[in-house]
Every structure is written in C-alpha cells, then in structure tokens.
Protein backbone atom coordinates (compact mmCIF):
# COMPACT_ATOMS: atom_id res chain seq x y z
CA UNK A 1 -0.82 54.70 76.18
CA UNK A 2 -4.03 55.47 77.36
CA UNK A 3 -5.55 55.33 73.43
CA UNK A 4 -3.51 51.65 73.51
CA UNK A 5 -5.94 51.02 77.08
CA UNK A 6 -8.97 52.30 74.96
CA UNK A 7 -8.21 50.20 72.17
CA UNK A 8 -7.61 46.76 73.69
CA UNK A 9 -10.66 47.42 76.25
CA UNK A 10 -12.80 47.76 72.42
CA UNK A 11 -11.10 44.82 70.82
CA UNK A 12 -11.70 42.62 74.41
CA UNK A 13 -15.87 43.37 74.12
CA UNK A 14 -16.34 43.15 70.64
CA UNK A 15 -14.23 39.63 71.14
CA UNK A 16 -16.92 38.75 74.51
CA UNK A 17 -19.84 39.16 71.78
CA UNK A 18 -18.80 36.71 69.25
CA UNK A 19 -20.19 32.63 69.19
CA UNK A 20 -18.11 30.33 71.25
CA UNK A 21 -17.18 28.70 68.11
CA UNK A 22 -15.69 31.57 66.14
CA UNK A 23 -12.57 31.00 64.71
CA UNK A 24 -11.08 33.92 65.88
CA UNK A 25 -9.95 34.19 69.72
CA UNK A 26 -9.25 35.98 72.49
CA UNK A 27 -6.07 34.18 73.01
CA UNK A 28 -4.91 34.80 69.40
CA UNK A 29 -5.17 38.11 69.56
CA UNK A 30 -3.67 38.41 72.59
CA UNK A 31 -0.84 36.11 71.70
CA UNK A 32 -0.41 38.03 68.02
CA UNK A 33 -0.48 34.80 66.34
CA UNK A 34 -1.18 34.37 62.74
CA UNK A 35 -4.96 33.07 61.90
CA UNK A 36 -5.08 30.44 59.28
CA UNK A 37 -7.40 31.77 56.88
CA UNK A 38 -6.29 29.51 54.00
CA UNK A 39 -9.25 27.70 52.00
CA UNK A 40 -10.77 24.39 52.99
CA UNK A 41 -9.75 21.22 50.86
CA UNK A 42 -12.86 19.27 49.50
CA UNK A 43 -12.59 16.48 52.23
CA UNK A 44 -12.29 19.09 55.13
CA UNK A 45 -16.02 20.86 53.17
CA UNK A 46 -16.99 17.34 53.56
CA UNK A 47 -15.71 16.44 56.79
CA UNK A 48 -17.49 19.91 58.12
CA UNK A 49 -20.88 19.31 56.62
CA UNK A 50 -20.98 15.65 58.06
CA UNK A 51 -20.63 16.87 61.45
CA UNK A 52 -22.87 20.14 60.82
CA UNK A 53 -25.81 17.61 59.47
CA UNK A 54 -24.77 14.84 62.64
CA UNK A 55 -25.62 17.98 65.34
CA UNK A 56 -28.81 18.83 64.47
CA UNK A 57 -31.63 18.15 66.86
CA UNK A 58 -33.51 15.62 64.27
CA UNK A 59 -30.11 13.72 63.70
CA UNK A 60 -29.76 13.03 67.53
CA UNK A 61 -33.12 12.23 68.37
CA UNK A 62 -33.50 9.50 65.88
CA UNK A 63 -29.58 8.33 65.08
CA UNK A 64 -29.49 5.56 67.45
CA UNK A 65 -33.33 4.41 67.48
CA UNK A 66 -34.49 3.92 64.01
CA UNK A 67 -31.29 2.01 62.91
CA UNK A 68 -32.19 -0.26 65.22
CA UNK A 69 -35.61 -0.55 64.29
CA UNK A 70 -34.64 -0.91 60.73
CA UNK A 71 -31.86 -3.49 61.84
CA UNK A 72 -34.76 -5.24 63.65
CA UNK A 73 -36.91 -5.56 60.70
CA UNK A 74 -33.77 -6.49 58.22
CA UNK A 75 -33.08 -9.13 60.85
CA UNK A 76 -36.68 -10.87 60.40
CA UNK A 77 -35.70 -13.21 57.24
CA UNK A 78 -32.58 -14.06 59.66
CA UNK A 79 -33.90 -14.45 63.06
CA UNK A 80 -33.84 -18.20 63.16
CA UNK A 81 -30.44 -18.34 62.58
CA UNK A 82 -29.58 -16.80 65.98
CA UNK A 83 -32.37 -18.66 67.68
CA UNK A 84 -30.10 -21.52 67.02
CA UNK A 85 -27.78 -20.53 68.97
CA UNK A 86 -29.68 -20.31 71.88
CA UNK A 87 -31.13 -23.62 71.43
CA UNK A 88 -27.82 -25.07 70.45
CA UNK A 89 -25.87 -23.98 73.98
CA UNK A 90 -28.57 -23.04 76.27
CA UNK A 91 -31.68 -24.79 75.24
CA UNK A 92 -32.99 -25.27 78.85
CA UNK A 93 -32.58 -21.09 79.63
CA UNK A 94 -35.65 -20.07 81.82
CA UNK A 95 -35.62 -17.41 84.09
CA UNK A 96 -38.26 -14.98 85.09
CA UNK A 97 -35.90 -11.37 86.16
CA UNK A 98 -36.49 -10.12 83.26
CA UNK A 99 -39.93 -9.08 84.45
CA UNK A 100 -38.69 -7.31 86.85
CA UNK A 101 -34.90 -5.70 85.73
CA UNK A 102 -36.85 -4.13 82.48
CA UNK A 103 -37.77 -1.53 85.26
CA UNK A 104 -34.35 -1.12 87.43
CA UNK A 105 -33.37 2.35 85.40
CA UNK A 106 -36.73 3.92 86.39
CA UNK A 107 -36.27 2.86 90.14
CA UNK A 108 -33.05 3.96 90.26
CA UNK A 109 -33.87 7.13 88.71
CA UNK A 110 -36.61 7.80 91.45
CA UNK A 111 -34.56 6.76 93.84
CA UNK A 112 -31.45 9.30 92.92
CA UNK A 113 -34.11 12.02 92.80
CA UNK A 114 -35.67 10.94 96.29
CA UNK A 115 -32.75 11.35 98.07
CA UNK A 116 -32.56 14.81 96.67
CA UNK A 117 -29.37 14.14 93.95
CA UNK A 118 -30.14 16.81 91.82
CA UNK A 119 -31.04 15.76 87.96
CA UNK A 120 -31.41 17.73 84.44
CA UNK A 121 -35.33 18.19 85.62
CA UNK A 122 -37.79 19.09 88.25
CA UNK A 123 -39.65 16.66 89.53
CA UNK A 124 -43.02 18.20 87.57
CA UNK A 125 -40.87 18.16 84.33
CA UNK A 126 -39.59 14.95 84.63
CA UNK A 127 -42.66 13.39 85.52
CA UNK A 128 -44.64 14.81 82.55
CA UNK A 129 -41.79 13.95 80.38
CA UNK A 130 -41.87 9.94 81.56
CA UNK A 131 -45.64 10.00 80.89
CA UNK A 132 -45.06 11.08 77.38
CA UNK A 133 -42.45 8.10 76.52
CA UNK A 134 -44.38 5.72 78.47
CA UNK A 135 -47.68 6.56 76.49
CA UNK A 136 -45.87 6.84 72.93
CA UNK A 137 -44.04 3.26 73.83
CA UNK A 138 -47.31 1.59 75.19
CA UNK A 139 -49.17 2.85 72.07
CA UNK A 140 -46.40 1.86 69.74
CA UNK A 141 -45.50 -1.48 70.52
CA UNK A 142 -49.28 -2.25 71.32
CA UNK A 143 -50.34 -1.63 67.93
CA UNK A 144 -47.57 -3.23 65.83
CA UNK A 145 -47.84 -6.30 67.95
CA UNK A 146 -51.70 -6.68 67.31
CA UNK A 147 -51.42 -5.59 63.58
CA UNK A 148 -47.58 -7.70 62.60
CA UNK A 149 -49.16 -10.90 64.70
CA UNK A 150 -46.14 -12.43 64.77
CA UNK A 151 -45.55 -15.77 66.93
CA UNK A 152 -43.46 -16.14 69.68
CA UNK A 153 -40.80 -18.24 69.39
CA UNK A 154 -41.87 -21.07 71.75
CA UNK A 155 -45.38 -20.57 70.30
CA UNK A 156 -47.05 -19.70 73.23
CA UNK A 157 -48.96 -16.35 71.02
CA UNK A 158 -48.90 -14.25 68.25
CA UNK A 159 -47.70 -11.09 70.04
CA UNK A 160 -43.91 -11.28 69.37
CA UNK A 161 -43.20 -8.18 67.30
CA UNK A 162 -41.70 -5.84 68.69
CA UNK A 163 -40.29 -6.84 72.67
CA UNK A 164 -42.37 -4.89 74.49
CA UNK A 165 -39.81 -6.00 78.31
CA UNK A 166 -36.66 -4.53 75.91
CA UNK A 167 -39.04 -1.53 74.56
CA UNK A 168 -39.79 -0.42 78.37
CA UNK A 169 -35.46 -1.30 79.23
CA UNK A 170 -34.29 1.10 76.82
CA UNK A 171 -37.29 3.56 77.66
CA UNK A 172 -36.15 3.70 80.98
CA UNK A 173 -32.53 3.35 80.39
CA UNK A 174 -32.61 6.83 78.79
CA UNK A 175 -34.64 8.22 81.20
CA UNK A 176 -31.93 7.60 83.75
CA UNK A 177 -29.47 8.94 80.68
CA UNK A 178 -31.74 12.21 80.19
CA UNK A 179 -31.72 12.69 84.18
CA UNK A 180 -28.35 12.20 84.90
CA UNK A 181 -26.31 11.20 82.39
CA UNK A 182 -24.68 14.66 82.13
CA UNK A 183 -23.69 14.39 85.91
CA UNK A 184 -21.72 11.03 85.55
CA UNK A 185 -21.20 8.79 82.06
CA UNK A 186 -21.75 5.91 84.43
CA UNK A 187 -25.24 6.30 84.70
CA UNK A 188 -25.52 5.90 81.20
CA UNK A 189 -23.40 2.84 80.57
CA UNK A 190 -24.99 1.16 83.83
CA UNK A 191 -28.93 2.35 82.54
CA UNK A 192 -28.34 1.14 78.94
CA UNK A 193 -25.44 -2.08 80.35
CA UNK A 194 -29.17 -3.18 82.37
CA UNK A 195 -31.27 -2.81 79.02
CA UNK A 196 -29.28 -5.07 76.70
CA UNK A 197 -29.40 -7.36 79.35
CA UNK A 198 -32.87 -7.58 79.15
CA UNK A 199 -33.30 -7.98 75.43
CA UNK A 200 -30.68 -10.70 75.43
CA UNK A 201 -32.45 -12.71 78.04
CA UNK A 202 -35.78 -12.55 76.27
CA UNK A 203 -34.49 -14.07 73.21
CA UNK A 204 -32.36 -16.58 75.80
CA UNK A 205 -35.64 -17.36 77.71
CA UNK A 206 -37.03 -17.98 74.05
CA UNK A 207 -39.87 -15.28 74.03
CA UNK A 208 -38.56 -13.43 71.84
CA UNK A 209 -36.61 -13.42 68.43
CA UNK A 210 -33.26 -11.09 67.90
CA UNK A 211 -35.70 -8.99 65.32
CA UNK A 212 -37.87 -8.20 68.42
CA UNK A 213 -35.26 -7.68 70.71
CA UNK A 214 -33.98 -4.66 68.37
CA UNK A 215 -37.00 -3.29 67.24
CA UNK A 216 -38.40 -2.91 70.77
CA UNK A 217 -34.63 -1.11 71.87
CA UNK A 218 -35.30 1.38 69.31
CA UNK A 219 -39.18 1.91 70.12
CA UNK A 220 -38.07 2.20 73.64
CA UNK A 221 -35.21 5.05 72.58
CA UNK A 222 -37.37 6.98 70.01
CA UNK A 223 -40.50 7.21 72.57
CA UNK A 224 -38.26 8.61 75.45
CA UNK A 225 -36.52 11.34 72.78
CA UNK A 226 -40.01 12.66 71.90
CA UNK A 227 -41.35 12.77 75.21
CA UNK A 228 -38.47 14.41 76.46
CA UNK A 229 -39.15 16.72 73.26
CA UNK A 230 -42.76 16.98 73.86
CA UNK A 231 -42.30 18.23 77.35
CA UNK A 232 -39.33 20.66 76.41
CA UNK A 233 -41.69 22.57 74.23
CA UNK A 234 -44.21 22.63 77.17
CA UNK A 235 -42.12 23.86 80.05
CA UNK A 236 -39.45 25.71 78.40
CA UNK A 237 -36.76 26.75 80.78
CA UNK A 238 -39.12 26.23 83.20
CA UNK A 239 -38.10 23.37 85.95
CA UNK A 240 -34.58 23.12 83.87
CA UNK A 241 -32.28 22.50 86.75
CA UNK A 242 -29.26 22.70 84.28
CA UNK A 243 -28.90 22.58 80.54
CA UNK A 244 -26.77 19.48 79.16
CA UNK A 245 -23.12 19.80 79.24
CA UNK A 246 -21.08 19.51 76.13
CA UNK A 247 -18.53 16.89 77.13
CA UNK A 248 -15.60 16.78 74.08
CA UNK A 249 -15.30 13.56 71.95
CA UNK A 250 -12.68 11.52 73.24
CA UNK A 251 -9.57 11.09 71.74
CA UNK A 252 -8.78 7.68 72.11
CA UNK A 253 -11.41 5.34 71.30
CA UNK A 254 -11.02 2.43 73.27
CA UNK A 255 -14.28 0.62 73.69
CA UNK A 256 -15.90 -2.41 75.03
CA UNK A 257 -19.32 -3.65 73.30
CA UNK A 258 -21.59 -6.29 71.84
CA UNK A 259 -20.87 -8.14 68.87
CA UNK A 260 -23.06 -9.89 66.47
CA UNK A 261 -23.40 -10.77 63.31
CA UNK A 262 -24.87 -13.35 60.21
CA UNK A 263 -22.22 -15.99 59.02
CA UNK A 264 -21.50 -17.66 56.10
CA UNK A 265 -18.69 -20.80 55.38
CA UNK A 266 -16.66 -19.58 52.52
CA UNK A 267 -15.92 -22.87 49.96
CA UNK A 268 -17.39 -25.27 52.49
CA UNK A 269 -15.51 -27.73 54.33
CA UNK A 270 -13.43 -30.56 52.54
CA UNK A 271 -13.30 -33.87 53.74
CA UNK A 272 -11.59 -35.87 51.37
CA UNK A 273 -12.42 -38.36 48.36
CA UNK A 274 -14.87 -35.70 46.71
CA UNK A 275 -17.11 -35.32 50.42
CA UNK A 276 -17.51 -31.92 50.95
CA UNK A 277 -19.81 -30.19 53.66
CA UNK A 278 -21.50 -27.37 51.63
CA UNK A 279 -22.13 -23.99 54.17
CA UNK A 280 -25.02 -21.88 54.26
CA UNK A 281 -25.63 -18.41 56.57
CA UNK A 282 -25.39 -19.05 60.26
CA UNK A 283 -25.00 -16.54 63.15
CA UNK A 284 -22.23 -15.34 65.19
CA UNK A 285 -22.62 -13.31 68.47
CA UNK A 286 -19.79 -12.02 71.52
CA UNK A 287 -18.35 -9.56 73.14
CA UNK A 288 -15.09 -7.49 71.17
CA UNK A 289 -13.06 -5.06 73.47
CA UNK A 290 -10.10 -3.03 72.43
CA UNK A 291 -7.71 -0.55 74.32
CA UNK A 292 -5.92 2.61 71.99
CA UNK A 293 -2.79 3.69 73.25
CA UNK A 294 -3.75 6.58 70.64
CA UNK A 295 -5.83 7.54 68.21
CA UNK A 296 -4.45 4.90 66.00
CA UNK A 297 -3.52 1.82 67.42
CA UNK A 298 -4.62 -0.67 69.84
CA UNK A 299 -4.92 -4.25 71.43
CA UNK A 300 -8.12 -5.87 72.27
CA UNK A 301 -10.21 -8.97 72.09
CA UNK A 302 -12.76 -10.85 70.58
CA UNK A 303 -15.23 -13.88 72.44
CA UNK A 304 -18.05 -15.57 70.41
CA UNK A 305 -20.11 -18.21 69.47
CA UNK A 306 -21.55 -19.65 66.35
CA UNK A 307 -23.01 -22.08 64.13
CA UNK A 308 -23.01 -22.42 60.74
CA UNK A 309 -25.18 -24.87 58.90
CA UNK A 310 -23.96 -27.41 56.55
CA UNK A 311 -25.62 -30.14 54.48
CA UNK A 312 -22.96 -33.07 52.74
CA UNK A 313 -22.99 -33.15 49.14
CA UNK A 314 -23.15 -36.86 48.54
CA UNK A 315 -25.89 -37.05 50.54
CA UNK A 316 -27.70 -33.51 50.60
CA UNK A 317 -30.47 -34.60 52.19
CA UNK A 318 -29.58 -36.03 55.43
CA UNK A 319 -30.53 -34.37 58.29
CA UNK A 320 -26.81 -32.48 59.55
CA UNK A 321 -27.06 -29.97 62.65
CA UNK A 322 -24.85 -26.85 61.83
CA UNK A 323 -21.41 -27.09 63.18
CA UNK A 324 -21.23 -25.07 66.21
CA UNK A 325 -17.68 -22.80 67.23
CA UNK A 326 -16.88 -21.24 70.12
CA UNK A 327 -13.70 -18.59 69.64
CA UNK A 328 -11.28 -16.87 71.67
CA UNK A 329 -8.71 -14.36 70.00
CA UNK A 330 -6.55 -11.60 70.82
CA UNK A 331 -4.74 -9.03 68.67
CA UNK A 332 -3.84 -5.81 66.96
CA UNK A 333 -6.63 -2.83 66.37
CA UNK A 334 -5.90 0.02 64.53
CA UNK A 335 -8.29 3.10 63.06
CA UNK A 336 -8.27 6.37 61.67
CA UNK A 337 -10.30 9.29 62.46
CA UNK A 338 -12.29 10.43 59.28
CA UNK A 339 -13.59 13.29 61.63
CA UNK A 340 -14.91 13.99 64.83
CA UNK A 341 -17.15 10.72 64.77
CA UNK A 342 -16.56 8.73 61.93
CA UNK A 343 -13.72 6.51 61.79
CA UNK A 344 -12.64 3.45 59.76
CA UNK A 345 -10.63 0.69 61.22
CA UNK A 346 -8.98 -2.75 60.89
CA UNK A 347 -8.05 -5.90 63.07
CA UNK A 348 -5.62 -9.01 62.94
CA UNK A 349 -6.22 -11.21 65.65
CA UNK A 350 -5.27 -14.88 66.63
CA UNK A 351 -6.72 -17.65 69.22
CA UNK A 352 -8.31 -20.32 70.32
CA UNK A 353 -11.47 -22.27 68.43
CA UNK A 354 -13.53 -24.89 69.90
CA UNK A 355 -15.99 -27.04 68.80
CA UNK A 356 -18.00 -29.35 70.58
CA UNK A 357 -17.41 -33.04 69.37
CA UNK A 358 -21.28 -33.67 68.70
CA UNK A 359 -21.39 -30.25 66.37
CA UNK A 360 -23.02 -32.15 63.61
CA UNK A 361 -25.50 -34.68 65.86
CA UNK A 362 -23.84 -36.91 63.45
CA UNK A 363 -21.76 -40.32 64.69
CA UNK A 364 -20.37 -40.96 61.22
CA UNK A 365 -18.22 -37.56 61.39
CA UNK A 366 -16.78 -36.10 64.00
CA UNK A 367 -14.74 -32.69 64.65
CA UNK A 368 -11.32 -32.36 67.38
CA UNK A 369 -13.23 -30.13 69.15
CA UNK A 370 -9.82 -27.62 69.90
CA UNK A 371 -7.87 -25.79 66.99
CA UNK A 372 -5.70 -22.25 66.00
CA UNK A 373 -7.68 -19.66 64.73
CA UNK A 374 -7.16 -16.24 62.92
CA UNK A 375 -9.27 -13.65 61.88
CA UNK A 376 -8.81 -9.75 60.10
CA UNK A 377 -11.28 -7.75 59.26
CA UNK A 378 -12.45 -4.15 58.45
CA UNK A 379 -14.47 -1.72 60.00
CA UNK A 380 -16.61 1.91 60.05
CA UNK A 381 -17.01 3.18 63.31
CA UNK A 382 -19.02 6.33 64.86
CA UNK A 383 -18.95 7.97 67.93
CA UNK A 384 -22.58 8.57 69.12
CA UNK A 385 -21.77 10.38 72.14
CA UNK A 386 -18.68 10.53 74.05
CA UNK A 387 -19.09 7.17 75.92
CA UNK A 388 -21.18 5.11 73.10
CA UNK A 389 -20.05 4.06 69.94
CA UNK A 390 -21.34 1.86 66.89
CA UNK A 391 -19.44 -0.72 64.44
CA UNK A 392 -20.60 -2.06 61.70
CA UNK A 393 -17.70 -4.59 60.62
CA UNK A 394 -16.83 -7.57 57.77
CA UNK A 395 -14.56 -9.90 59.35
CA UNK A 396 -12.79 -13.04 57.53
CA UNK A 397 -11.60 -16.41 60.04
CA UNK A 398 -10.14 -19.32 59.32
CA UNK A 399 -9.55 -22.28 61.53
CA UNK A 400 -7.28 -25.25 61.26
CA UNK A 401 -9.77 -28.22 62.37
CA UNK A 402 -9.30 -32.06 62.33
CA UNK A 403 -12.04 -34.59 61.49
CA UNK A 404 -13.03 -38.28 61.73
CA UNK A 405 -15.28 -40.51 59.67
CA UNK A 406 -16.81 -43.80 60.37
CA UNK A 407 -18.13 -45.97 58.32
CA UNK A 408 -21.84 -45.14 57.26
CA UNK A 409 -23.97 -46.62 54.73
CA UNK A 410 -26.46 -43.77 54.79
CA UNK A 411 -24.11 -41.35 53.87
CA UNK A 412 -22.18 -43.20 51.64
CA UNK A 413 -19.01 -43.80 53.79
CA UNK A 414 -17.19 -46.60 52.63
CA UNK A 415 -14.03 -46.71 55.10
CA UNK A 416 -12.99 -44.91 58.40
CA UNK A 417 -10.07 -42.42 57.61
CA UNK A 418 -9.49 -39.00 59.38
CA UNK A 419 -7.51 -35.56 58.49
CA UNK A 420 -7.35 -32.46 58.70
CA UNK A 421 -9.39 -28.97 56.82
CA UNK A 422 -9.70 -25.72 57.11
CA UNK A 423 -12.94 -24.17 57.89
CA UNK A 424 -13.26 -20.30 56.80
CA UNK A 425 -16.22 -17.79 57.52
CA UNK A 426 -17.27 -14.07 56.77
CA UNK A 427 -18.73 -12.62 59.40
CA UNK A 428 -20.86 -8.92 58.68
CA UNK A 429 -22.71 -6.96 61.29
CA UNK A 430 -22.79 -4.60 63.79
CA UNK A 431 -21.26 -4.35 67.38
CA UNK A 432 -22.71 -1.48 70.03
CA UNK A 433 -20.04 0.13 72.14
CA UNK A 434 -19.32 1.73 75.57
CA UNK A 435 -16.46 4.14 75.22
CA UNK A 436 -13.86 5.02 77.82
C-alpha cells in the first residue's frame, strides 16, 4: 500500500507539470479510461493546423482590421451604388452627433476606470498604450487622406479617404474592448454597437462613402492592436492588473449583425410585348438575426433595402431611376461546424417586399408597391472571438411583383396594359456579427 501512496503521489506531479492542453489528464488516469491514441484523418490535420495558424499573435492582431481595409478599397469601384441608397430613402439625413459619439468608448472607458472598476491595465499602461493608437491612427489616416485626395461625397473637399470620425470609433471601441472586455462581453458589443453607428451615419450624413467608412474601421482596429502591442513590450508584466481570460467558443452560434452587400437583377425584368427592363449591380444593406436551438439549426430574420438599376431596352437611353425594394423575411438557418471557428451554412426564408410606387421616377410604368418574397442562400461563417462573428454570404430572391404601363411616346408605349413579373437578384457580401 504504501509503494501504491508513493506511486500515485509520482504520477499526480509529473501530471501538475504537463501544458494545460495535453491530451493526457488527470481525470483519465484517475478514472482508468482508455486514451484515444488512434491517428488523425487528413481533415482533422487540417482542421488542427487552421486553428494552430488562427491563434497566433499576428493572426489576431490583424484578422479583423485589414479585411476591412481591403474590403474598403475593393468597395471603391462600388461605392456609388450604396450612396444611392442613402439618397434614394434618406436624402435630407443631416445630423451633427457623430462629432461627438466617435468619442463615447473613450469616455466611458475613463469613466469605468475613475470610479475605480478595475480594467486589464494601470492607469500608466493604459495611458501610454492610448497614445500609441491615437498617434499611429492620426498619422495613418492623415497621410492617406492627403496623398488618395479623394472627394467627399457632397463635394465639400478632397479629404474623403479613409473616415477619419469611424477611424477614431473603432480606435476607441477597442480600447474599451482591451480594458474591459474580458470583465463583461457587453462592453465589447456596446463599444464596437457605438462605432458602426458612427460609420453608418457618416455615409447617411453624406460625408463619407461606404469605402471610407470601412477603411477607417480597420485603421481604427489595427492602430489600437499595435499600440496595445507597442506598450506590452514596454511594460511587460508591469501595471498588468490581470492577463486576458480565455472564454470557450460558444456552442451555439446564434447571432445578430449587419448585412450588406452589391446586387445584381438576374434576366432582368419582363414586361410584356418584347419590353424588358435590363438590370445592372445595385446595393443591398440590413440587419440578419438568427437564433440556434443547436449547433445546427435555427430561425432568424432578414430586414433590408435596395435598389437595383435598370435601363428599358427599347429605349436604352432614357433616363430610369433604379427600382428601389424594401424586404422583410423570416425563416429556417442551418450550419455546420467545420471546426472551432469556421463554419458553413444555409438559409430559406420567406416575406414581405415593398416597393415604393415612384421606384423608377417614371409615370409611364409603375410597380404595386407590396408583393411575396423568397430568398436561400449559402454561407461561410467564422467565429472571431466568442461574441463576434463574420459572414460572407451569396444569397438568391425572387419576388412576385405587378406592373402598370401608360401610354408613352418617348418610350415607345403604344397602349396601357398591366401584369404581373418576377423580379430575381443575387445578393454577395459580407454581414458582421454579435454572438450570444
């Protein structure tokens, strides 16, 4: 007995030394349970390298901000497309808080510390670490926007490129997330929830174009990750109040998030006796939510608007404005876990579509402005950090839509008649998520 005593006491330290991710454990052992040592498929190697390379420190400083400054320069031959959505249902949008809410994360984040709620850093640390992102993000978006010299949208200058108001939201936004994200997600969502807010009501307040908007989210990101960096090199452990706490991935990936995306008509819309409006690339933008009961399946939502622009064949160069939708749906998710973060999914959903009876600016044809619509689509999904997510989606819609035309000379309508077609769109993009 007492060599049993010795024995277990040896096999309990040399157990305490090993990583906290070794495969074999304590409660193994103690439970004499059989280890599975057999060999790893090819798509569990795979699997295992994809989430070896997605935890290094280079990978999560620079995942989520220089997508979006790539998506922000991809989106530059685009960017009227969704400026015409602002001009086609809020052209009149002006409102100055956006001066002022770009800096609500850094005031709350001061404020949380100055009534002594403790965050990641000391007040030394943090402070140095702000005054690293805040001088990388000045420097940054100072010297692209007097080198791209882009215009603003309402003309007013030529210092457009990137957002500088959504380049200080996001810097700030992960401030708050660096500080005190680790004590409560809600921090986070709220910091970042403030941010997009801001870059959507620059481009709404026409100052700014979409490309701007995402190009300054990702300056702001990246210059807050290498300041944090910067300092961490500096101070060390010292003024480290705690380290960051691994939270697990969840399991069920419900989400809530931003939606938005470039559309196209697919075969253009048919209105009898050879007229046919042809469809070029519009823009579609929302908000998608979804609840998982499990890992696999779901129910959620889908609320956008869009235009799509469309010229008549007969007449190709009259002056049509694109026809304008507004949809509500509802429906089935479902997804499966590729592994840990990746995931691919799919949707069916059904609803309402609206569109408003002046869509084309045209009095010679004229849409019902309410109709059924469907839509299904795929996506790939990955889980950032355990309360944000990224999509990147192709969806396909259809809607059921009736139509009236009037007599018109210029566009070579000979008699009034009215019926029915179906309008269909593909819709590709990307939609940025708050998990829970």
């Amino acid at each position: 007995m007492k060599h049993m005593t010795r024995l277990w006491i040896a096999v309990v330290v040399v157990l305490s030394m090993l990583p906290a991710r070794a495969e074999i454990t304590l409660q193994a052992v103690a439970r004499d349970t059989t280890i599975d040592v057999r060999p790893l498929n090819s798509w569990q190697r795979f699997n295992q390298k994809v989430d070896r390379f997605t935890s290094t420190k280079g990978f999560q400083m620079t995942y989520v901000g220089v997508p979006l400054v790539v998506a922000g320069v991809a989106t530059i031959p685009g960017r009227e497309r969704f400026r015409q959505l602002r001009n086609d249902y809020v052209p009149k949008f002006k409102y100055e808080y956006d001066n002022y809410l770009q800096y609500a994360p850094a005031v709350v984040m001061l404020g949380l510390k100055g009534f002594g709620v403790e965050s990641r850093s000391s007040w030394g640390r943090m402070l140095v670490s702000d005054a690293f992102s805040a001088a990388i993000m000045a420097t940054v978006v100072n010297t692209i926007k007097y080198t791209a010299h882009v215009q603003r949208p309402d003309g007013s200058n030529y210092k457009s490129f990137p957002s500088g108001h959504t380049a200080t939201a996001f810097m700030t936004a992960m401030m708050l997330h660096k500080e005190y994200g680790d004590r409560s997600p809600w921090y986070s969502i709220s910091a970042f929830t403030v941010a997009a807010v801001t870059g959507v009501s620059r481009q709404l307040n026409n100052r700014h174009w979409v490309s701007d908007v995402l190009a300054g989210a990702g300056i702001g990101i990246l210059s807050t990750e290498l300041g944090y960096y910067l300092a961490d090199l500096i101070f060390k452990d010292k003024g480290l109040n705690f380290d960051p706490t691994y939270y697990p991935l969840l399991e069920k990936p419900s989400f809530v998030g931003l939606y938005m995306g470039f559309s196209s008509g697919l075969g253009g819309i048919n209105l009898g006796n050879g007229m046919k409006l042809n469809t070029g690339i519009g823009s579609r933008i929302g908000v998608e939510g979804a609840y998982f009961f499990n890992k696999y399946i779901g129910c959620g939502g889908l609320a956008t608007v869009s235009n799509i622009p469309v010229s008549l064949n007969t007449r190709p160069d009259a002056a049509l404005e694109p026809v304008d939708e507004g949809r509500v749906m509802a429906g089935a998710y479902l997804q499966y876990p590729c592994s840990s973060r990746w995931s691919v999914g799919c949707k069916a959903l059904a609803g309402y579509n609206y569109i408003p009876s002046n869509a084309l600016n045209c009095e010679s044809i004229e849409f019902g402005r309410n109709s059924f619509v469907w839509s299904t689509g795929v996506s790939i999904g990955y889980m950032m950090k355990r309360n944000f997510g990224a999509r990147f989606f192709c969806d396909y819609t259809s809607a059921l839509v009736s139509y009236s035309l009037l007599p018109s000379q210029e566009l070579g309508i000979a008699v009034a008649r009215s019926g029915h077609s179906a309008i269909h769109a593909l819709t590709w993009g990307a939609s940025a998520n708050i998990l829970f």
